[in-house]
Protein backbone atom coordinates (compact mmCIF):
# COMPACT_ATOMS: atom_id res chain seq x y z
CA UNK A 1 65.93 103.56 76.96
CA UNK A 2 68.97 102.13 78.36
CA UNK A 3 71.62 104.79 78.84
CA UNK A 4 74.53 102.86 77.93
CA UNK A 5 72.69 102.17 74.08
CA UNK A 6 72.24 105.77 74.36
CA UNK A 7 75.99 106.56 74.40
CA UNK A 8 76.71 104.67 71.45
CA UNK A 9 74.08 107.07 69.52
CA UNK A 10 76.53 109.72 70.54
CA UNK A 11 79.39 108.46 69.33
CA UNK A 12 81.07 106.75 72.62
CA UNK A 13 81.69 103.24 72.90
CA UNK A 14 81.39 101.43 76.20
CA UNK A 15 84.52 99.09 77.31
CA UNK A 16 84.54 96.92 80.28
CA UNK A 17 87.48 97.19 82.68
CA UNK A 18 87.42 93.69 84.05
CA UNK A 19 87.93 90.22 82.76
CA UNK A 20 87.34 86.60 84.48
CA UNK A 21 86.85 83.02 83.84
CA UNK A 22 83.68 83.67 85.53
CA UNK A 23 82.53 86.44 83.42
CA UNK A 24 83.40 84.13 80.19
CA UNK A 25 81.64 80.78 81.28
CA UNK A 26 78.55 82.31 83.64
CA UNK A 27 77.33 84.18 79.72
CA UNK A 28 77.81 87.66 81.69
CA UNK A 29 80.36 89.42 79.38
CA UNK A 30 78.19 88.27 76.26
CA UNK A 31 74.96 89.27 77.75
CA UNK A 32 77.01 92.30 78.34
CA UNK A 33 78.08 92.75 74.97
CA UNK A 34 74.32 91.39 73.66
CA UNK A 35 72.54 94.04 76.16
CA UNK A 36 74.20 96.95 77.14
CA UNK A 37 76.67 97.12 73.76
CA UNK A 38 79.85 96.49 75.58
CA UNK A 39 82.21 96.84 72.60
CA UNK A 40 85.52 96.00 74.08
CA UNK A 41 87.64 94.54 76.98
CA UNK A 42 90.46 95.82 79.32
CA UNK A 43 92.49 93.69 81.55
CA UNK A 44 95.76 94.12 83.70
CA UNK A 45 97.55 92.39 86.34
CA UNK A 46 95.65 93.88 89.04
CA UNK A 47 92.30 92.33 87.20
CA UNK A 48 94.30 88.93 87.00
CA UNK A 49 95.68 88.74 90.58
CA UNK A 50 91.95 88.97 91.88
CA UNK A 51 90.05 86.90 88.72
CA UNK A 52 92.85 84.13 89.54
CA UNK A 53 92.70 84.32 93.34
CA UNK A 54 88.69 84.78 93.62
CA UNK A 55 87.68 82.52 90.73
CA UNK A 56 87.38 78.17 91.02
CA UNK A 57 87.43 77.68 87.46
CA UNK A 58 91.39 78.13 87.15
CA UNK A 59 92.20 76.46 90.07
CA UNK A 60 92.61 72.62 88.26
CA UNK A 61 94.20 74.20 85.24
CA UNK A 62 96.98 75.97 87.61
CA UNK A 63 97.73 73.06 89.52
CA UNK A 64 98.28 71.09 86.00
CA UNK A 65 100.42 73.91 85.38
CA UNK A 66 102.62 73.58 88.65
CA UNK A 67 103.10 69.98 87.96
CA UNK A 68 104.74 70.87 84.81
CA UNK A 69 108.82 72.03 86.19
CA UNK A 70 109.70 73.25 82.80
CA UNK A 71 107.35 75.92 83.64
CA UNK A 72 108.03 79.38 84.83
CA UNK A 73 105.66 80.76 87.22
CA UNK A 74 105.31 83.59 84.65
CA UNK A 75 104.87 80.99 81.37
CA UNK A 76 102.09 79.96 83.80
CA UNK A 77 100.67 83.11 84.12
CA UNK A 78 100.40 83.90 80.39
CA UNK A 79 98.80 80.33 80.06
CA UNK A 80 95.75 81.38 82.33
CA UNK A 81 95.94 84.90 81.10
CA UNK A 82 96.13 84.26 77.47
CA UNK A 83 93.36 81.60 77.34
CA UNK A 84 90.90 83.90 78.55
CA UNK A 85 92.14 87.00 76.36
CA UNK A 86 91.48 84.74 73.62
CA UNK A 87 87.90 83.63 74.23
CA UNK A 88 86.90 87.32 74.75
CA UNK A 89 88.11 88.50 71.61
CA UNK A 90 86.24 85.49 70.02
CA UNK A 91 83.08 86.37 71.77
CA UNK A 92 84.13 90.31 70.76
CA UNK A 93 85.18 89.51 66.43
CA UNK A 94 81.10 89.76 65.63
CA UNK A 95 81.78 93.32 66.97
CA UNK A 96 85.06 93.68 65.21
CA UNK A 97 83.77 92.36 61.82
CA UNK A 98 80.51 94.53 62.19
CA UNK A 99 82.70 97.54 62.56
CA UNK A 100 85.45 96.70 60.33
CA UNK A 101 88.37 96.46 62.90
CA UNK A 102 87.17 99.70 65.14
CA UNK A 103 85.76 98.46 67.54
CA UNK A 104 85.52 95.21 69.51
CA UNK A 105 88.82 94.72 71.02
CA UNK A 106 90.59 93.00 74.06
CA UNK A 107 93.54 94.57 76.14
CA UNK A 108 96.35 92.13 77.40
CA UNK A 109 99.48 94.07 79.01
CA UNK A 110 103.14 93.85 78.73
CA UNK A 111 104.88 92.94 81.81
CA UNK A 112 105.00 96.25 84.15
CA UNK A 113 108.91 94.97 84.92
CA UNK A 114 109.72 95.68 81.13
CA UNK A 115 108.25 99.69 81.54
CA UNK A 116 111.30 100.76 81.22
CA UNK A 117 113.28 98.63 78.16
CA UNK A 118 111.49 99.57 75.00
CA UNK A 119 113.52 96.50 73.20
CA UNK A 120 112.19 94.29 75.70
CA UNK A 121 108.88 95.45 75.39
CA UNK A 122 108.71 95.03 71.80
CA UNK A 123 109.70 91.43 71.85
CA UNK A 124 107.24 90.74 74.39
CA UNK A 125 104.51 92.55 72.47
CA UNK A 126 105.25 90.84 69.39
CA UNK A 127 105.62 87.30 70.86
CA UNK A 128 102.00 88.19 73.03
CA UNK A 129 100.14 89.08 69.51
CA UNK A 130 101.85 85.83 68.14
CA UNK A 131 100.49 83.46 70.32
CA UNK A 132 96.76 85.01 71.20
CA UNK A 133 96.64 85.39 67.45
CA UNK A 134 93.39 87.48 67.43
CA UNK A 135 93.49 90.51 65.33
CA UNK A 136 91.03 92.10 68.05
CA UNK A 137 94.15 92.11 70.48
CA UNK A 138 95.76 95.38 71.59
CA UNK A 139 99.12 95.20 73.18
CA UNK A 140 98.98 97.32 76.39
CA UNK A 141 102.02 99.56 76.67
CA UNK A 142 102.95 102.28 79.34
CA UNK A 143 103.55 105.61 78.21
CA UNK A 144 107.06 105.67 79.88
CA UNK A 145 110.30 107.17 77.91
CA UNK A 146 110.93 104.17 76.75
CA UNK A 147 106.93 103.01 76.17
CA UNK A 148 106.97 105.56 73.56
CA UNK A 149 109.81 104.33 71.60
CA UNK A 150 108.14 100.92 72.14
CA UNK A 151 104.93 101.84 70.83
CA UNK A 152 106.30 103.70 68.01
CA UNK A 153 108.52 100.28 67.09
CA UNK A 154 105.23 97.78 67.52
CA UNK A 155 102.91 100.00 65.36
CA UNK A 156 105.35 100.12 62.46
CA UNK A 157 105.53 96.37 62.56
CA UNK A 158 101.63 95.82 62.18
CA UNK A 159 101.01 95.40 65.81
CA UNK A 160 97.70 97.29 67.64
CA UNK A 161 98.38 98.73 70.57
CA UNK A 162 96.93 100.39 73.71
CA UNK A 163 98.86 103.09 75.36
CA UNK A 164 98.30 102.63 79.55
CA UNK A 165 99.31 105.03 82.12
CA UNK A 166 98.73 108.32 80.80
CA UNK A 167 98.26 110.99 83.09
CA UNK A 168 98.51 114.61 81.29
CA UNK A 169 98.41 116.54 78.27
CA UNK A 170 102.13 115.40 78.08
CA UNK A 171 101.32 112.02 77.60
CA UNK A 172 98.30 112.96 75.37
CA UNK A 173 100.83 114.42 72.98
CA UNK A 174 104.06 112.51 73.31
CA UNK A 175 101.95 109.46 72.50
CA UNK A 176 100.05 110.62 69.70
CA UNK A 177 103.53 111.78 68.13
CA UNK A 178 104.86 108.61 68.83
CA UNK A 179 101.87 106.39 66.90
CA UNK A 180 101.84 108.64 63.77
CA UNK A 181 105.52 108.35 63.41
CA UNK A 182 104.93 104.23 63.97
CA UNK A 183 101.98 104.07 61.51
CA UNK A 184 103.82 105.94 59.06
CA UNK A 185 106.43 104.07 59.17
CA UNK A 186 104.19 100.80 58.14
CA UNK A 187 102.65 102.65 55.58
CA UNK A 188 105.75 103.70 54.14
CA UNK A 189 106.94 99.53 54.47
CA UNK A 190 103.71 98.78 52.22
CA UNK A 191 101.85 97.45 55.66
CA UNK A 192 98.46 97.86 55.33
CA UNK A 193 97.33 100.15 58.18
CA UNK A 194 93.60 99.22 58.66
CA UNK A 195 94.82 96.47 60.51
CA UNK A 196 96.29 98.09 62.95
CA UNK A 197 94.33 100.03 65.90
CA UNK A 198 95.79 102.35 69.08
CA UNK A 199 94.12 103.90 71.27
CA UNK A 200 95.45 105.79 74.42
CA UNK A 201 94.27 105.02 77.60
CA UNK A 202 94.20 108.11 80.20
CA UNK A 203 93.74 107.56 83.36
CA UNK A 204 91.36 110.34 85.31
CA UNK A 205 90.28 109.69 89.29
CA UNK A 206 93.70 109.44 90.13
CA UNK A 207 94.46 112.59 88.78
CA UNK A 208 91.60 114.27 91.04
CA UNK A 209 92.89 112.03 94.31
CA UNK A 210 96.31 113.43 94.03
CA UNK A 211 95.16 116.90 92.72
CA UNK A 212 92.60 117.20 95.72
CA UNK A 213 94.85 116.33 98.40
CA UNK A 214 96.89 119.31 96.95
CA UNK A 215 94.21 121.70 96.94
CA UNK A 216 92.89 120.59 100.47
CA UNK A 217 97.12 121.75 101.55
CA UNK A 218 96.04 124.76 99.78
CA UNK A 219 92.80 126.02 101.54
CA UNK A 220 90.90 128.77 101.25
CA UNK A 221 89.45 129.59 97.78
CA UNK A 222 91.67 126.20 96.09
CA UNK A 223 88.59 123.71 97.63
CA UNK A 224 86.24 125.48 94.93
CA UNK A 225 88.59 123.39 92.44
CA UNK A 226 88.81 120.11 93.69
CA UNK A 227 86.71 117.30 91.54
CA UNK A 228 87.31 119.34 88.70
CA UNK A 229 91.08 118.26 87.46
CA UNK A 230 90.47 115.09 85.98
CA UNK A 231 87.55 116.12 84.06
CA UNK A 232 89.02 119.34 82.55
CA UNK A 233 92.21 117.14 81.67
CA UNK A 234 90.02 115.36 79.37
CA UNK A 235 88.52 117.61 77.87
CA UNK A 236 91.51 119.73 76.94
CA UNK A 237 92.97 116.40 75.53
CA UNK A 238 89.96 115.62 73.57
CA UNK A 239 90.36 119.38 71.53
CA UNK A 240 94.34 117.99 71.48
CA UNK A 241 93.58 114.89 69.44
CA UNK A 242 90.63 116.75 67.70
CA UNK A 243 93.61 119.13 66.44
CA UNK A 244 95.76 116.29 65.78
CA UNK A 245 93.93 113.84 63.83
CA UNK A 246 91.63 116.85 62.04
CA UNK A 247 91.13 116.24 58.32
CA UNK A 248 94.78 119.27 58.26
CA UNK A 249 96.57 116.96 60.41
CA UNK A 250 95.78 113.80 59.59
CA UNK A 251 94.16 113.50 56.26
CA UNK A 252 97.37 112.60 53.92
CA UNK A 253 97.89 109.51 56.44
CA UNK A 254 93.85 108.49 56.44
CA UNK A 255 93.61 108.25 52.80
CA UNK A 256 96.17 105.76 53.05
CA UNK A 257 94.21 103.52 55.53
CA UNK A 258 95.49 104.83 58.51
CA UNK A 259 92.90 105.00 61.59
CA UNK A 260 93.07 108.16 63.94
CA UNK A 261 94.32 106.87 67.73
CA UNK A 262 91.15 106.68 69.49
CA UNK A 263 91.20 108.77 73.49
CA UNK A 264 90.05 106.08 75.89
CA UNK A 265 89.29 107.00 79.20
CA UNK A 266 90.53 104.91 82.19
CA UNK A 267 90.21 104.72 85.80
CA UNK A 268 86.82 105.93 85.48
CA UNK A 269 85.30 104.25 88.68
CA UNK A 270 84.61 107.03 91.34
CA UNK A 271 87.42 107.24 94.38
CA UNK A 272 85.61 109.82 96.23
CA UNK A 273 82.59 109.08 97.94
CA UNK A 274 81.78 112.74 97.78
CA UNK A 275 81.43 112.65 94.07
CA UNK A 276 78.91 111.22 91.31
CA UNK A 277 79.60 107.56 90.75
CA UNK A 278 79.04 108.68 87.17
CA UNK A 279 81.40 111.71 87.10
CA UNK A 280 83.74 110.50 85.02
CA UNK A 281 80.93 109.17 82.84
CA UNK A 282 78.43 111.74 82.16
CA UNK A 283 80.88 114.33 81.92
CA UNK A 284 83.11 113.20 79.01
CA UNK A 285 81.03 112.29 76.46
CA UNK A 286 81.50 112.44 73.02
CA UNK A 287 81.97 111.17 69.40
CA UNK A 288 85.36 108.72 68.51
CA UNK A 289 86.16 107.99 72.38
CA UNK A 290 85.85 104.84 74.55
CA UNK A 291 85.23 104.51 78.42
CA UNK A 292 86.30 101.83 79.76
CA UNK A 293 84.36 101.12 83.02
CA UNK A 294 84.57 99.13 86.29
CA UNK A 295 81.75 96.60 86.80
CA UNK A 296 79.99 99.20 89.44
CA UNK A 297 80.29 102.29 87.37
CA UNK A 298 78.55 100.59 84.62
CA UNK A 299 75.81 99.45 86.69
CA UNK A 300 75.81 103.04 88.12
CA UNK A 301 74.95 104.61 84.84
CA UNK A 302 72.98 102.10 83.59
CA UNK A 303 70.38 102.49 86.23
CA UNK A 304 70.90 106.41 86.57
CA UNK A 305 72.97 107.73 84.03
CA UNK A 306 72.33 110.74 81.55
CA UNK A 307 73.43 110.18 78.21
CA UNK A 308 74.01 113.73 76.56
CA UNK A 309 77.04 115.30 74.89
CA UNK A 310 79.28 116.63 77.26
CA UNK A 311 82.63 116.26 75.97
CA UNK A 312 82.74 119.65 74.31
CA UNK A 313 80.74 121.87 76.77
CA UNK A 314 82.71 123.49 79.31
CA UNK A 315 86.13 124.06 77.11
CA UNK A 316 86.66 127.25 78.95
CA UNK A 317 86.03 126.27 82.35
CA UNK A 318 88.80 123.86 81.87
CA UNK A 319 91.46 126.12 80.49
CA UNK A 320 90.60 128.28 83.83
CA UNK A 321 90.71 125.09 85.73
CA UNK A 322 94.22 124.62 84.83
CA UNK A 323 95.33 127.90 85.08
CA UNK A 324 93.93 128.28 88.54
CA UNK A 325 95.82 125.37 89.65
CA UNK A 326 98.99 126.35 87.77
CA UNK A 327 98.24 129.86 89.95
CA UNK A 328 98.47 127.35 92.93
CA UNK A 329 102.14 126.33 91.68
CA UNK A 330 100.45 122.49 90.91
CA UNK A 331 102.47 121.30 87.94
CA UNK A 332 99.86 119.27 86.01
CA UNK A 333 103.14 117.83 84.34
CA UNK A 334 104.96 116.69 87.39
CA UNK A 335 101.31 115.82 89.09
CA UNK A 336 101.22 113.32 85.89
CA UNK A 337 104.69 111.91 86.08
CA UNK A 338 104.32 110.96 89.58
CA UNK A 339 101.01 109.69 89.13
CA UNK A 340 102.40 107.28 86.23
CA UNK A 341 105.03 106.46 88.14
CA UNK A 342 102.54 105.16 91.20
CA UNK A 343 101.04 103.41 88.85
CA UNK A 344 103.72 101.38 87.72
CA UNK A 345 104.35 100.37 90.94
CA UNK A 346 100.75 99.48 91.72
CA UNK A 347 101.23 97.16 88.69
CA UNK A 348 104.36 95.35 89.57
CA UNK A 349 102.95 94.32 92.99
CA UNK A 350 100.10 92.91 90.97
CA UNK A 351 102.56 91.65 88.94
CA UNK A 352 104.27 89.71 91.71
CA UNK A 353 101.72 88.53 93.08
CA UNK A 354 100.23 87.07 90.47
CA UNK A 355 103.88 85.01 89.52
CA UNK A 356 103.70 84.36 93.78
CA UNK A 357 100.45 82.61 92.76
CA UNK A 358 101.37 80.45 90.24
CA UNK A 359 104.49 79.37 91.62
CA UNK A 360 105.18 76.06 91.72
C-alpha cells in the first residue's frame, strides 16, 4: 500500500510545498492529488522566484505584462502568482467540498515587507482573498508581533488564514491565542465560522540546523542531542494544541461552528545529509495535523516511508530533550525568534527578486 494513503488512515493529511505553471498544465499536481491524496497546497516567494525563473509557460504572459506601464512590477507579480493560486484551488474544491471546508486548501502569502504593519497586512490579506475569490484560499501570515494582531483582525472578518514562520512553543501559543480571540470575535458579529479555516505552520529543520550547530559549540555529551530539537518541538506543541482545542477548552466555541486551528508542519525536507530524508515525516504523525512536503521528501516516503503513529510516542523524551538543552543555556525562545527572524529575511530576498523579475 502506498504510504502516503496510509497517513491519511491515521489522521494526517499530506500538503505539497511547491506550486508551478508546470505542475498545473503537465496534470502532475492532479495526479498528485488523484494518487497519492495530496490534500492541499503551499506556496511562497521563494517557490515563485524559481517556478517564474525555471518555468516557459509564464514567460509570454510576463512580457504582456511589462508592456503594460501602468503596471507595478509587484501588480505583475500577483498577476502570475494569483492565476496559478486560483487554478489549484479549483483543481483542490472536489477535496474541499468532500470534506466540507477542512481540507483542500491553497496558501498564497502576504508580502514579507508588510511582516511588521499588522494594518497593512490586513488590507493586503483582505484585498488577496478578494480577488482569488476561492474559499479554499488561506492568507499566509507571519507570526511576528504584529502578524498576530493581523491574524487575529483577518479571522474576525471571515478571512482563513495560515500562520508562517513559527519556530517555538511561543509561537505555538501566542498564535493559537491570537485565532480564538479572532474567531470569537466573528462569532460574536453573527459570521458564520465554518467558513473560515487556520492552521499554523511550524517550521522544524531549521530549528535542528541552528540547534545543532549549538550543540556541536557545546561538545562532549551535547552531540547525543543533536537531530532531536525539531522533532521534540513538535511534539510538545502537538499536546499544546491538544490542551487547547480539547472538548474543556474549546467546546463552547465548536458548538458554534468554530473549527480547531489545525498544527501544520513546515520545512519538513531534510537539511542534514546525516539524517532520514523522512525524519520529519515518520516521526510526527498523527490525527488533525498536515505536513506539508517538498517534492523530494514526498517521493522519499512514498517509496520508503513507514506510516505508523508517532506523534504521541516519545512525550517524555522530548520534555528531557528540552530540558537538556535548556541545561546547555540554549533558549528554545530566543533560538525561535532568531530563526523567524532569518526567515523573514530569506523571504524578502525572494521577494525582491521576484519584483527584479518582473520589472519592466
Amino acid at each position: 500500500m502506498n504510504p502516503l494513503l496510509r497517513l491519511h488512515a491515521l489522521g494526517q493529511r499530506i500538503w505539497l510545498d511547491n506550486l508551478s505553471r508546470t505542475l498545473l498544465h503537465d496534470g502532475t499536481l492532479k495526479k498528485l492529488v488523484t494518487d497519492d491524496r495530496i490534500a492541499g497546497v503551499t506556496s511562497n516567494p521563494t517557490i515563485f522566484f524559481k517556478a517564474i525563473s525555471d518555468s516557459p509557460h509564464y514567460q509570454d504572459e510576463l512580457q504582456r505584462l511589462k508592456n503594460d506601464p501602468t503596471l507595478s512590477a509587484e501588480q505583475r507579480y500577483e498577476t502570475l502568482a494569483i492565476a496559478d493560486i486560483q487554478a489549484a484551488c479549483d483543481l483542490l474544491q472536489p477535496v474541499f467540498k468532500a470534506t466540507a471546508g477542512d481540507d483542500g486548501y491553497v496558501s498564497l502569502e502576504v508580502s514579507p515587507a508588510l511582516a511588521h504593519d499588522a494594518t497593512a497586512t490586513v488590507a493586503a490579506g483582505l484585498r488577496l482573498k478578494g480577488t482569488v475569490a476561492r474559499g479554499n484560499l488561506l492568507i499566509k501570515v507571519p507570526a511576528t508581533a504584529a502578524g498576530l494582531t493581523a491574524i487575529e483582525e483577518l479571522v474576525a472578518q471571515g478571512c482563513s488564514v495560515n500562520v508562517t514562520l513559527m519556530f517555538s512553543l511561543r509561537h505555538v501559543r501566542e498564535v493559537a491565542q491570537a485565532y480564538l480571540r479572532g474567531i470569537t470575535r466573528h462569532i460574536d458579529a453573527g459570521g458564520d465560522a465554518r467558513k473560515v479555516k487556520s492552521v499554523a505552520s511550524l517550521f522544524l529543520s531549521r530549528v535542528d540546523t541552528l540547534v545543532d550547530k549549538r550543540l556541536e559549540a557545546a561538545g562532549g555529551d551535547a552531540l547525543a542531542l543533536r537531530g532531536r530539537s525539531a522533532v521534540a518541538l513538535a511534539k510538545l506543541a502537538y499536546q499544546d494544541y491538544l490542551t487547547t482545542f480539547s472538548d474543556t477548552a474549546f467546546g463552547a466555541l465548536a458548538k458554534r461552528g468554530a473549527r480547531a486551528q489545525a498544527m501544520l508542519w513546515a520545512s519538513t525536507g531534510t537539511k542534514n545529509p546525516a539524517y532520514s530524508d523522512v525524519l520529519y515525516v515518520e516521526s510526527l504523525i498523527g490525527p488533525q495535523t498536515i505536513n506539508t512536503v517538498p517534492d523530494a521528501t514526498l517521493a522519499a516516503f512514498r517509496e520508503n516511508g513507514r506510516a505508523e503513529a508517532t506523534l504521541e510516542a516519545g512525550i517524555d523524551a522530548a520534555r528531557e530533550q528540552f530540558a537538556a538543552l535548556q541545561r546547555l543555556d540554549i533558549d528554545m525562545d530566543a533560538i525561535g525568534q532568531e530563526l523567524q527572524a532569518e526567515g523573514l529575511k530569506q523571504f524578502e530576498e525572494s521577494f525582491r527578486q521576484l519584483l527584479a523579475l518582473t520589472a519592466a
